[in-house]
C-alpha atoms as a PDB file:
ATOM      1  CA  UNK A   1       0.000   0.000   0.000  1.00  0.00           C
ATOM      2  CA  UNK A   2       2.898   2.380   0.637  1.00  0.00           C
ATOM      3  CA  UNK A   3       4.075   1.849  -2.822  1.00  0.00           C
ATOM      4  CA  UNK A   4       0.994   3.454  -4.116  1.00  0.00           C
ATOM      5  CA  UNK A   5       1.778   6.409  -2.081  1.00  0.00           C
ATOM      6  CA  UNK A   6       4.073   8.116  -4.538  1.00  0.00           C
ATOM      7  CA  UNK A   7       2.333   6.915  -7.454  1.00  0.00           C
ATOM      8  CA  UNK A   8      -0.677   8.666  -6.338  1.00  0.00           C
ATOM      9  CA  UNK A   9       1.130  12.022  -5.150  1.00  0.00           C
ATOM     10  CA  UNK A  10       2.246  12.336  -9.076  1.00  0.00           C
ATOM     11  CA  UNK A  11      -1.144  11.922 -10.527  1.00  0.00           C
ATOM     12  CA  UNK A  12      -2.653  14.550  -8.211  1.00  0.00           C
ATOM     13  CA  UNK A  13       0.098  17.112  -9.092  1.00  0.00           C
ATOM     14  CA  UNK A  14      -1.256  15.859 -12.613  1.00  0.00           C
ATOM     15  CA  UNK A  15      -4.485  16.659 -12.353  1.00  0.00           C
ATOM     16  CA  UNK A  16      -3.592  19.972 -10.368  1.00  0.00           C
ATOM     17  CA  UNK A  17      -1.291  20.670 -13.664  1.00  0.00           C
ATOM     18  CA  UNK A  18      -4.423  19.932 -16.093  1.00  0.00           C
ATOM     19  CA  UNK A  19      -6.786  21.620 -14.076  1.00  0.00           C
ATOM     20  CA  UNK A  20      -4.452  24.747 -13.630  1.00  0.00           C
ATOM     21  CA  UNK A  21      -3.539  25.195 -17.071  1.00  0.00           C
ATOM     22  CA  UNK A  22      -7.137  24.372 -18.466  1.00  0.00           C
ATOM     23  CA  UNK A  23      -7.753  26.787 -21.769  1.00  0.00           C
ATOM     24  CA  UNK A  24     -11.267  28.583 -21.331  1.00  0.00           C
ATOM     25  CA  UNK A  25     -12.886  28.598 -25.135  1.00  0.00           C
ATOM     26  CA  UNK A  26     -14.175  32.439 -25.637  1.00  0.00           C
ATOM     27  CA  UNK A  27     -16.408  31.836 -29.309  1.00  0.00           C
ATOM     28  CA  UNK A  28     -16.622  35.236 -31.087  1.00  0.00           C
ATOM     29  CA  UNK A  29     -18.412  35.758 -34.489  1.00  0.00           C
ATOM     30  CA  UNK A  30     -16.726  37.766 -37.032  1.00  0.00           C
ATOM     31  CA  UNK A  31     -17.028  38.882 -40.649  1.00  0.00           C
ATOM     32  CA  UNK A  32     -14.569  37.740 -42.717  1.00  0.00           C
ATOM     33  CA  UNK A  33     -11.891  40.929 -43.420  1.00  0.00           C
ATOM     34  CA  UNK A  34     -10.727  42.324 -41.372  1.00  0.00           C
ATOM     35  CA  UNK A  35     -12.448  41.243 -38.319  1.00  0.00           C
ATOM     36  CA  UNK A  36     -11.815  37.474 -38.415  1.00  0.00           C
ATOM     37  CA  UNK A  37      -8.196  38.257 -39.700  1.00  0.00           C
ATOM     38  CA  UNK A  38      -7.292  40.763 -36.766  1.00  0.00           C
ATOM     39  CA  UNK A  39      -8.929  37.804 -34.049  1.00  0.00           C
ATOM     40  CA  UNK A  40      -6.614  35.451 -35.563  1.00  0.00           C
ATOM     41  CA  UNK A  41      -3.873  37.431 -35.173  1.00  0.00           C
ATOM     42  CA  UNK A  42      -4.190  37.737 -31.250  1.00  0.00           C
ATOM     43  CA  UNK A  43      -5.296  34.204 -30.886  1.00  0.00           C
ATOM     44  CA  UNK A  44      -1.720  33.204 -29.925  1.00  0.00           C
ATOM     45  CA  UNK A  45      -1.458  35.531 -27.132  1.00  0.00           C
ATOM     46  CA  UNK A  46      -5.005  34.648 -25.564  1.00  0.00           C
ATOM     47  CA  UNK A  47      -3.804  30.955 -25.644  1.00  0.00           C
ATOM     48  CA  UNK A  48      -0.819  32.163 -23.519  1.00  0.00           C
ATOM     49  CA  UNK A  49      -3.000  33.460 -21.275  1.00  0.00           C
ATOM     50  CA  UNK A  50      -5.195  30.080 -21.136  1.00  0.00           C
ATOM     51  CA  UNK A  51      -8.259  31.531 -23.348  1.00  0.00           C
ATOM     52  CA  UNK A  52      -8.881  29.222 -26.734  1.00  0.00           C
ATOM     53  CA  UNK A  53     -10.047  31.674 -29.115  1.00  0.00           C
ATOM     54  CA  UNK A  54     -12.368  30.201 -31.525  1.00  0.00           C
ATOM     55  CA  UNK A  55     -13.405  32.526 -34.557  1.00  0.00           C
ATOM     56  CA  UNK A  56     -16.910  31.810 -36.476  1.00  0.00           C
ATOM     57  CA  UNK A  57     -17.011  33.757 -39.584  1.00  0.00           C
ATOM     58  CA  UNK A  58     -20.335  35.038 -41.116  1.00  0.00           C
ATOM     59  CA  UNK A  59     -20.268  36.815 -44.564  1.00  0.00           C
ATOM     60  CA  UNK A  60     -23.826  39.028 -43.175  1.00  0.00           C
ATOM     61  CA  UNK A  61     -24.750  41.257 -40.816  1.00  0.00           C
ATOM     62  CA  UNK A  62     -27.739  39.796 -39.145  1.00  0.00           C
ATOM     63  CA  UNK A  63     -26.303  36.152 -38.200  1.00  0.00           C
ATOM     64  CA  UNK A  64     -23.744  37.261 -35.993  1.00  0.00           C
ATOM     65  CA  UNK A  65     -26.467  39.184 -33.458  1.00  0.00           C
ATOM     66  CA  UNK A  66     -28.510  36.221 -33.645  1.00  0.00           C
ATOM     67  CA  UNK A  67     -25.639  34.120 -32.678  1.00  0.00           C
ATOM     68  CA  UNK A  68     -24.878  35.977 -29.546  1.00  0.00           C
ATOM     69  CA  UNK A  69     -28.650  36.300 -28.480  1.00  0.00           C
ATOM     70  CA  UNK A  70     -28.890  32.550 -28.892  1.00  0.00           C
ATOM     71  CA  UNK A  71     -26.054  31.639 -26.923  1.00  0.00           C
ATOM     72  CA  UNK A  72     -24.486  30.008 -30.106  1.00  0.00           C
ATOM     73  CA  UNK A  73     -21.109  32.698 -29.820  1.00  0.00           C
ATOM     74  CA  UNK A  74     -19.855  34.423 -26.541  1.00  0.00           C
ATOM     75  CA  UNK A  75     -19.864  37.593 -28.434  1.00  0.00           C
ATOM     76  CA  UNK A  76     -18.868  39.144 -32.227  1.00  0.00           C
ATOM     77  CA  UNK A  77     -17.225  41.881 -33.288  1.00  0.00           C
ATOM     78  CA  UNK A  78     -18.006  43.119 -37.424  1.00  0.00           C
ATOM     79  CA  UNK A  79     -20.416  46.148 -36.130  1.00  0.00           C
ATOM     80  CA  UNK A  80     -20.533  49.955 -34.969  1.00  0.00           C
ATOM     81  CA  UNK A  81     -23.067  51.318 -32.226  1.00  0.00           C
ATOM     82  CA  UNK A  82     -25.166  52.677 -34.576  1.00  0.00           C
ATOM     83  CA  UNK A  83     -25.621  48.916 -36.298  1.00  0.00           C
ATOM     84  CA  UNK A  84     -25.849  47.720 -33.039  1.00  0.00           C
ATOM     85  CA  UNK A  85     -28.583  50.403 -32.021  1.00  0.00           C
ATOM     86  CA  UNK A  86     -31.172  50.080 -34.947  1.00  0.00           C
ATOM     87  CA  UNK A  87     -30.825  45.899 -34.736  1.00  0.00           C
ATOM     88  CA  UNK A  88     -31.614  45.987 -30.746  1.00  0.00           C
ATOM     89  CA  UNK A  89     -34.553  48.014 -31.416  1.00  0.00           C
ATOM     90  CA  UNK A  90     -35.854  46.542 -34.775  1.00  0.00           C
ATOM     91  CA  UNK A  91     -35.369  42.933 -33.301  1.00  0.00           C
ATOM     92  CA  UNK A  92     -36.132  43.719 -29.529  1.00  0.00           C
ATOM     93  CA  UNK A  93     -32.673  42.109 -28.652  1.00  0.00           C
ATOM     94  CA  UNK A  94     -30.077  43.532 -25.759  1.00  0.00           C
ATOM     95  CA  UNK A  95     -26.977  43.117 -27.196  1.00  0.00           C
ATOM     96  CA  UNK A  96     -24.451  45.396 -25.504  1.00  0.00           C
ATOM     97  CA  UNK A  97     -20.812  46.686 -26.931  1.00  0.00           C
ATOM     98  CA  UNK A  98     -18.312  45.014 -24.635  1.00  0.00           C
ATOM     99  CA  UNK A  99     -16.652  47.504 -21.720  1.00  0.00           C
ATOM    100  CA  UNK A 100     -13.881  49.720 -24.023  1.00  0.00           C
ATOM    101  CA  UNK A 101     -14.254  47.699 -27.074  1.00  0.00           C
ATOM    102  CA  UNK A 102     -13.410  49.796 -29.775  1.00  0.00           C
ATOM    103  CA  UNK A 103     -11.079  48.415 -32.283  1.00  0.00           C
ATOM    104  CA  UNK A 104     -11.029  49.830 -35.542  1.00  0.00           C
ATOM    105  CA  UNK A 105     -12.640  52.550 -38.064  1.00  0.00           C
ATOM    106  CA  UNK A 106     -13.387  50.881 -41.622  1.00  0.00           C
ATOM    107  CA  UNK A 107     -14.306  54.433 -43.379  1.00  0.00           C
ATOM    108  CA  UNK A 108     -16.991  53.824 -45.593  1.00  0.00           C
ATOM    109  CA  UNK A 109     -16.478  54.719 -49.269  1.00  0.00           C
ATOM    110  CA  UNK A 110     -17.985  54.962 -52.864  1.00  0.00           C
ATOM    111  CA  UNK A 111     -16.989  52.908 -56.212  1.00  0.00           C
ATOM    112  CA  UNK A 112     -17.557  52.827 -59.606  1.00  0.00           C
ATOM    113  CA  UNK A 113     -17.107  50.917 -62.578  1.00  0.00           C
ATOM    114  CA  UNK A 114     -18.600  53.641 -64.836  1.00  0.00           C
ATOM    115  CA  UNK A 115     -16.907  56.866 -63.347  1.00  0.00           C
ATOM    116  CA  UNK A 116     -13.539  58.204 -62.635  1.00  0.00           C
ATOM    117  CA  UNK A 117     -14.587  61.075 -60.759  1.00  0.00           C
ATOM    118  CA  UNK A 118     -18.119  62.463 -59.081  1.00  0.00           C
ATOM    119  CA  UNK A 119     -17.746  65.029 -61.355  1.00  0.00           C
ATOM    120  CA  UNK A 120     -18.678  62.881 -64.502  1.00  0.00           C
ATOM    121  CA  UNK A 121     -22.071  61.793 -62.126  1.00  0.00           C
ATOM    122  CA  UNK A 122     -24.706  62.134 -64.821  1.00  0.00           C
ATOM    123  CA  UNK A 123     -28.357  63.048 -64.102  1.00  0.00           C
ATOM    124  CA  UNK A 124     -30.844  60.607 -63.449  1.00  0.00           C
ATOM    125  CA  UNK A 125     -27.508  58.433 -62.198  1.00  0.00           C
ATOM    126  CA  UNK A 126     -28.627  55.437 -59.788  1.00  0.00           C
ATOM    127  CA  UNK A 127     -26.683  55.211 -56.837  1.00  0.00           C
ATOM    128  CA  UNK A 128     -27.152  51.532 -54.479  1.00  0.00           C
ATOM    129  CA  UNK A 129     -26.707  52.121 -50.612  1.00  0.00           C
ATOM    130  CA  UNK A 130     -26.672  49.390 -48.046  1.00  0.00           C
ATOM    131  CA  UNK A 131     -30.072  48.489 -46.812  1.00  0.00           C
ATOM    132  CA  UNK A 132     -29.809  48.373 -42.969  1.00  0.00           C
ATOM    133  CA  UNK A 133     -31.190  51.899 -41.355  1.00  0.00           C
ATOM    134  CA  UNK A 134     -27.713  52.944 -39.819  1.00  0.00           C
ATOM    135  CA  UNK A 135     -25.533  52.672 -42.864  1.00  0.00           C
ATOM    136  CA  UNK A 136     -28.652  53.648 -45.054  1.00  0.00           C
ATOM    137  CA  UNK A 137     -28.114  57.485 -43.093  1.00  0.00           C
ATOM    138  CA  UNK A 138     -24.589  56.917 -43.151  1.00  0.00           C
ATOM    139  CA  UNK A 139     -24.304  57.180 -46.816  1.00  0.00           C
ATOM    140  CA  UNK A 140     -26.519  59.428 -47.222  1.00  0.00           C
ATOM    141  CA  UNK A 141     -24.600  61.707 -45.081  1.00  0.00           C
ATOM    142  CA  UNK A 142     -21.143  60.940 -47.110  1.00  0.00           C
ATOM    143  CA  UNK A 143     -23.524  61.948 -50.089  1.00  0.00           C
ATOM    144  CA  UNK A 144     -24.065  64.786 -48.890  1.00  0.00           C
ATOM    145  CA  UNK A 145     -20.846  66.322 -47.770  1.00  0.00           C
ATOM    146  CA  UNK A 146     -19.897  65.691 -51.727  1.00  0.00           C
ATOM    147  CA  UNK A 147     -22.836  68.275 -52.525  1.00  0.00           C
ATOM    148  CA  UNK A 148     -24.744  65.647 -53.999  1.00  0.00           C
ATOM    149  CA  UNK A 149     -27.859  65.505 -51.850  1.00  0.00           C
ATOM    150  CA  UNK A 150     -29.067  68.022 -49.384  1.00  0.00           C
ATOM    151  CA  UNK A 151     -30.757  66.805 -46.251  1.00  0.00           C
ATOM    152  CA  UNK A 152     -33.123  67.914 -43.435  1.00  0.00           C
ATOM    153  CA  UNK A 153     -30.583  67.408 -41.149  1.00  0.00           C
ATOM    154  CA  UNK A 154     -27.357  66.817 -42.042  1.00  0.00           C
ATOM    155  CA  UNK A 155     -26.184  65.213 -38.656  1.00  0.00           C
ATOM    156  CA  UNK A 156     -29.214  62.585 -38.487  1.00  0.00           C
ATOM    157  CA  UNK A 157     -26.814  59.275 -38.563  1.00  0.00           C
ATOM    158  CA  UNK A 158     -30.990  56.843 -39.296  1.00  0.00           C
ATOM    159  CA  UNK A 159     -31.601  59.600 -42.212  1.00  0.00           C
ATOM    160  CA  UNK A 160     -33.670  57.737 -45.601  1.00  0.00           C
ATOM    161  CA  UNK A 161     -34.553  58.982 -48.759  1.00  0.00           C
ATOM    162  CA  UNK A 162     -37.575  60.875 -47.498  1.00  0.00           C
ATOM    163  CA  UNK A 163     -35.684  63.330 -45.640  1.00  0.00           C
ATOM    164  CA  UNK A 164     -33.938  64.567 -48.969  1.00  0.00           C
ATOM    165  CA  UNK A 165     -34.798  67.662 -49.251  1.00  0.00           C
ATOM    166  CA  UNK A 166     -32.715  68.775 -52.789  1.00  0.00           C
ATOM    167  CA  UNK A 167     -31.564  66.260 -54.774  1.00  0.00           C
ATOM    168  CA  UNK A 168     -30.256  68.525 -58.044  1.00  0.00           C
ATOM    169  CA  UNK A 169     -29.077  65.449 -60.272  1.00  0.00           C
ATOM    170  CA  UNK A 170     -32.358  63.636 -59.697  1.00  0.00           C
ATOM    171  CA  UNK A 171     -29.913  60.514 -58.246  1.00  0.00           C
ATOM    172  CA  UNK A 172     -32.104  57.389 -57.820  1.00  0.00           C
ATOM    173  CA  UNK A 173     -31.215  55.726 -54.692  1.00  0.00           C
ATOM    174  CA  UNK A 174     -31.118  51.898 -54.629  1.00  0.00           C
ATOM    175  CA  UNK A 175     -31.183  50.273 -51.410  1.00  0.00           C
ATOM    176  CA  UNK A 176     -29.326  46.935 -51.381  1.00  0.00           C
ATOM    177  CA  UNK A 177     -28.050  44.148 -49.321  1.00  0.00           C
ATOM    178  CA  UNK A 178     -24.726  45.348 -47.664  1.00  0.00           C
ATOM    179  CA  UNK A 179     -23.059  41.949 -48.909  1.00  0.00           C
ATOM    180  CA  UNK A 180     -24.532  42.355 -52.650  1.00  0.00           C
ATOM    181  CA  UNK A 181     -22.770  45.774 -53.105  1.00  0.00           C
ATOM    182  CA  UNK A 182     -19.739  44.933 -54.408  1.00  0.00           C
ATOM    183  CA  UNK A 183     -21.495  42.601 -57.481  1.00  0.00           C
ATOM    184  CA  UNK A 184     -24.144  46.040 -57.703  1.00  0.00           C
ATOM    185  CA  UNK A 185     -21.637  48.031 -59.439  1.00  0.00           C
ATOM    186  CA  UNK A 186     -22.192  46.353 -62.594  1.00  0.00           C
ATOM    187  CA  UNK A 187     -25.590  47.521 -62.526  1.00  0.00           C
ATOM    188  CA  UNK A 188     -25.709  50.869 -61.087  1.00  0.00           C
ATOM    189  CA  UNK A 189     -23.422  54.385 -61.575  1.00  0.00           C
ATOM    190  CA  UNK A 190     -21.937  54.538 -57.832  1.00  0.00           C
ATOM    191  CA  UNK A 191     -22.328  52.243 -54.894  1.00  0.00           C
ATOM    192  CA  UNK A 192     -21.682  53.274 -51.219  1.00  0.00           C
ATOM    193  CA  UNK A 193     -19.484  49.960 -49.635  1.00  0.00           C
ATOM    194  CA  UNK A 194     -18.612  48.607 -46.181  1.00  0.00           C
ATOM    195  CA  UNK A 195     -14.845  48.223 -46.558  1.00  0.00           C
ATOM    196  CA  UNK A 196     -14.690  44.968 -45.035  1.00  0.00           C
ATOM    197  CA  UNK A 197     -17.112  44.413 -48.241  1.00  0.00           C
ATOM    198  CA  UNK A 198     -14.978  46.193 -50.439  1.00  0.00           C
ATOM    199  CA  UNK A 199     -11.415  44.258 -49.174  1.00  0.00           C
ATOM    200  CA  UNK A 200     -12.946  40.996 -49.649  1.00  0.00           C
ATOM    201  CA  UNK A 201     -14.013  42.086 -53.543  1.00  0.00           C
ATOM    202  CA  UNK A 202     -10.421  43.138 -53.897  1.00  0.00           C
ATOM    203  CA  UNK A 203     -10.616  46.669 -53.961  1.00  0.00           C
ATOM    204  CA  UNK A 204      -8.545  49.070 -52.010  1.00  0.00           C
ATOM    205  CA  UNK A 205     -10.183  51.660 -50.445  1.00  0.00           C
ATOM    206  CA  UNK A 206      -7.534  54.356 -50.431  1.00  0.00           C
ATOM    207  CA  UNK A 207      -7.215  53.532 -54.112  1.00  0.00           C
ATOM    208  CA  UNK A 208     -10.622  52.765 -55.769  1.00  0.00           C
ATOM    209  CA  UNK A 209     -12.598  54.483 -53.821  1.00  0.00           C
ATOM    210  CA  UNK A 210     -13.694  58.122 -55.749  1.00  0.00           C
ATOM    211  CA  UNK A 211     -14.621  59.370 -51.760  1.00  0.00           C
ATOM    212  CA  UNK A 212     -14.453  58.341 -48.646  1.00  0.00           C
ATOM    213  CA  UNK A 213     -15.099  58.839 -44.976  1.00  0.00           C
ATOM    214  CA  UNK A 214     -12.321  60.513 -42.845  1.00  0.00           C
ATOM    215  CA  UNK A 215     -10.437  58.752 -40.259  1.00  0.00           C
ATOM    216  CA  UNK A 216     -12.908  60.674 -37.836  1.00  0.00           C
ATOM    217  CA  UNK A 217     -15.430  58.634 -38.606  1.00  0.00           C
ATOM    218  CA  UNK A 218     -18.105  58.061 -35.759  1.00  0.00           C
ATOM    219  CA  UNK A 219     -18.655  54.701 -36.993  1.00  0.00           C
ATOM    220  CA  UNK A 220     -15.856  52.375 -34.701  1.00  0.00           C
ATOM    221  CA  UNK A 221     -16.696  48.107 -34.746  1.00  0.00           C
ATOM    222  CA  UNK A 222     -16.531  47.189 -31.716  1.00  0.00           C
ATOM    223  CA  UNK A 223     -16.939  44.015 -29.664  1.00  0.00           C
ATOM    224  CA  UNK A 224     -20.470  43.214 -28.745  1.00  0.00           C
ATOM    225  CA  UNK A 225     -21.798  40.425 -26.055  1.00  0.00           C
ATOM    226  CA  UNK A 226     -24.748  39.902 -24.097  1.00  0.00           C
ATOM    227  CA  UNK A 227     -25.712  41.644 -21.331  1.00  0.00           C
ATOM    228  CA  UNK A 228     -24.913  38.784 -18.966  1.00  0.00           C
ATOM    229  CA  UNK A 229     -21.213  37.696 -20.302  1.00  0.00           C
ATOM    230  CA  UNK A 230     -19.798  41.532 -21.765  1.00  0.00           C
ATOM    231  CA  UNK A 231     -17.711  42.012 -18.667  1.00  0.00           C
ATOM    232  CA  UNK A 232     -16.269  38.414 -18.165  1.00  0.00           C
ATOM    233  CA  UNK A 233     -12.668  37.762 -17.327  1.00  0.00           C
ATOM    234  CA  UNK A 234     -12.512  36.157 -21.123  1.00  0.00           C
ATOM    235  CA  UNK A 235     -13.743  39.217 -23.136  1.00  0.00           C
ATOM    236  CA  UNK A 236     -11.368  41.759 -21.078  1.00  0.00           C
ATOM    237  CA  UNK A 237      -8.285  39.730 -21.948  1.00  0.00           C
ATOM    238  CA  UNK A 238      -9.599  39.611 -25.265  1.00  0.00           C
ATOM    239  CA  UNK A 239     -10.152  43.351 -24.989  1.00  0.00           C
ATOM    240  CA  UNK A 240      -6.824  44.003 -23.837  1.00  0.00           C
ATOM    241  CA  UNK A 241      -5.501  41.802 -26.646  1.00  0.00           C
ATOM    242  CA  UNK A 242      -6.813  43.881 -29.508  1.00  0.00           C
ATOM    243  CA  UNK A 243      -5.465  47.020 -27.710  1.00  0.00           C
ATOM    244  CA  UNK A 244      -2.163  46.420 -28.067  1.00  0.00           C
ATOM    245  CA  UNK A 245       0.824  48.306 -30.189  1.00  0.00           C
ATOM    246  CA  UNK A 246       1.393  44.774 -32.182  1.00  0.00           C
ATOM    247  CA  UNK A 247      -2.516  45.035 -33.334  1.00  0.00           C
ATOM    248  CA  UNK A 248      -2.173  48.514 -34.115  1.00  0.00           C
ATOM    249  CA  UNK A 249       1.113  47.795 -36.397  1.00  0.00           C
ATOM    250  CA  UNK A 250      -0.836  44.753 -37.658  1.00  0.00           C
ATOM    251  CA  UNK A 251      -3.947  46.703 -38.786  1.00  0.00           C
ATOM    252  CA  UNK A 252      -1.736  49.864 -40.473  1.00  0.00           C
ATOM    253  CA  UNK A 253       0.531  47.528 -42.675  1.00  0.00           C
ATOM    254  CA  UNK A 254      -1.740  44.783 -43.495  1.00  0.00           C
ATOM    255  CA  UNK A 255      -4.590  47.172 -44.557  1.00  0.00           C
ATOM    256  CA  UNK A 256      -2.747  50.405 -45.702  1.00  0.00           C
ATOM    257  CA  UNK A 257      -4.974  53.330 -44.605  1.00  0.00           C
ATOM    258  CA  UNK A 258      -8.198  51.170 -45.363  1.00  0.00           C
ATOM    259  CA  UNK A 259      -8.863  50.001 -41.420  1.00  0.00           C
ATOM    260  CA  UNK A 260      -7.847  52.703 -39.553  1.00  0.00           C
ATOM    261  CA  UNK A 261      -7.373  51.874 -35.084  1.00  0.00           C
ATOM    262  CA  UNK A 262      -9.483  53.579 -32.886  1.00  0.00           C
ATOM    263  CA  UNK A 263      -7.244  53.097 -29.623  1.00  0.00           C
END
């Protein structure tokens, strides 16, 4: 019996090993670019600190919400507040943006296949805008500041087409799916696109784009969770991941001027 003594001292310190070094999975949903890229990028120094990161990409804007509702994810991060705003009320959900989760600005911007500059815009011109309220007003706004449009109020982030108040070039406005903007330029004159939209057609923002949103853009993604989970242990070391110099670096090289860091 005394023989087991030692045998059983080394499989407790074992088990105390196991237990102690445990990794705690933290599921986030992501779009594809540059979200999902920028999560993989930290996951190597969560798992230092014993968090598993696992990354579930979605390619639209609604899933990801759902996912965190449902309990599916532990959180996502591909939206700004005012997304997050207009889908809590239109959906009666309590999402929350996680404590000081601001990552990155993705200034929103307008292509063409048809034009070189907004100049050559020709009357009657049809221009497609993403269908969800908060980047509906957002690019109307942009619109806007290029002298295209006039609006009621020039500051109202959930403006729509009926609070155009001048529209001198008679532009039609097209609303359409945020992911089907990029494949819309075929069919229309101009076409106001997400930029993690426009990376993942393989244009570059500071390049193709014939205007764009300023790096002051209100419009930071951020983190989002429930309620319940947004100030666990997990999300603040992921939090304190994404805030680092390293990310910063990351996000200027890899994206040149088309992500821009908001910490």
């Amino acid at each position: 019996m005394r023989k087991l003594i030692p045998t059983l001292t080394v499989f407790a310190a074992l088990v105390a090993f196991s237990v102690a070094h445990a990794q705690e999975t933290l599921r986030v949903a992501a779009s594809p670019v540059p979200h999902a890229e920028i999560l993989e990028f930290v996951k190597p120094k969560l798992r230092a600190q014993g968090i598993d990161l696992e990354v579930k990409v979605f390619s639209d804007y609604v899933q990801p919400n759902l996912a965190v509702a449902d309990k599916v994810v532990d959180a996502n991060f591909f939206q700004h507040q005012p997304y997050l705003d207009a889908f809590n009320r239109d959906r009666k959900t309590s999402i929350v943006a996680v404590p000081n989760g601001l990552v990155h600005v993705e200034p929103f911007g307008a292509y063409s296949l048809k034009i070189k500059r907004v100049a050559d815009l020709p009357d009657g011109a049809t221009i497609a805008v993403p269908t969800d309220p908060s980047n509906t007003g957002r690019a109307l706004v942009l619109l806007q500041k290029q002298g295209l449009i006039k609006l009621k109020d020039p500051t109202q982030i959930l403006a729509t087409t009926r609070d155009i108040v001048e529209n001198p070039k008679r532009l039609v406005i097209r609303a359409v799916d945020p992911a089907l903007l990029p494949r819309a330029l075929q069919d229309v004159d101009l076409a106001l696109i997400n930029t993690n939209y426009a990376l993942e057609a393989k244009l570059v923002p500071t390049r193709d784009a014939l205007f764009i949103e300023g790096a002051d853009s209100p419009y930071a993604n951020l983190l989002a969770a429930r309620t319940d989970n947004a100030g666990s242990a997990a999300l603040k070391k992921l939090t304190a991941a994404l805030h680092t110099p390293e990310v910063k670096k990351f996000i200027e090289e890899k994206y040149k001027g088309a992500v821009v860091p908001a910490f």
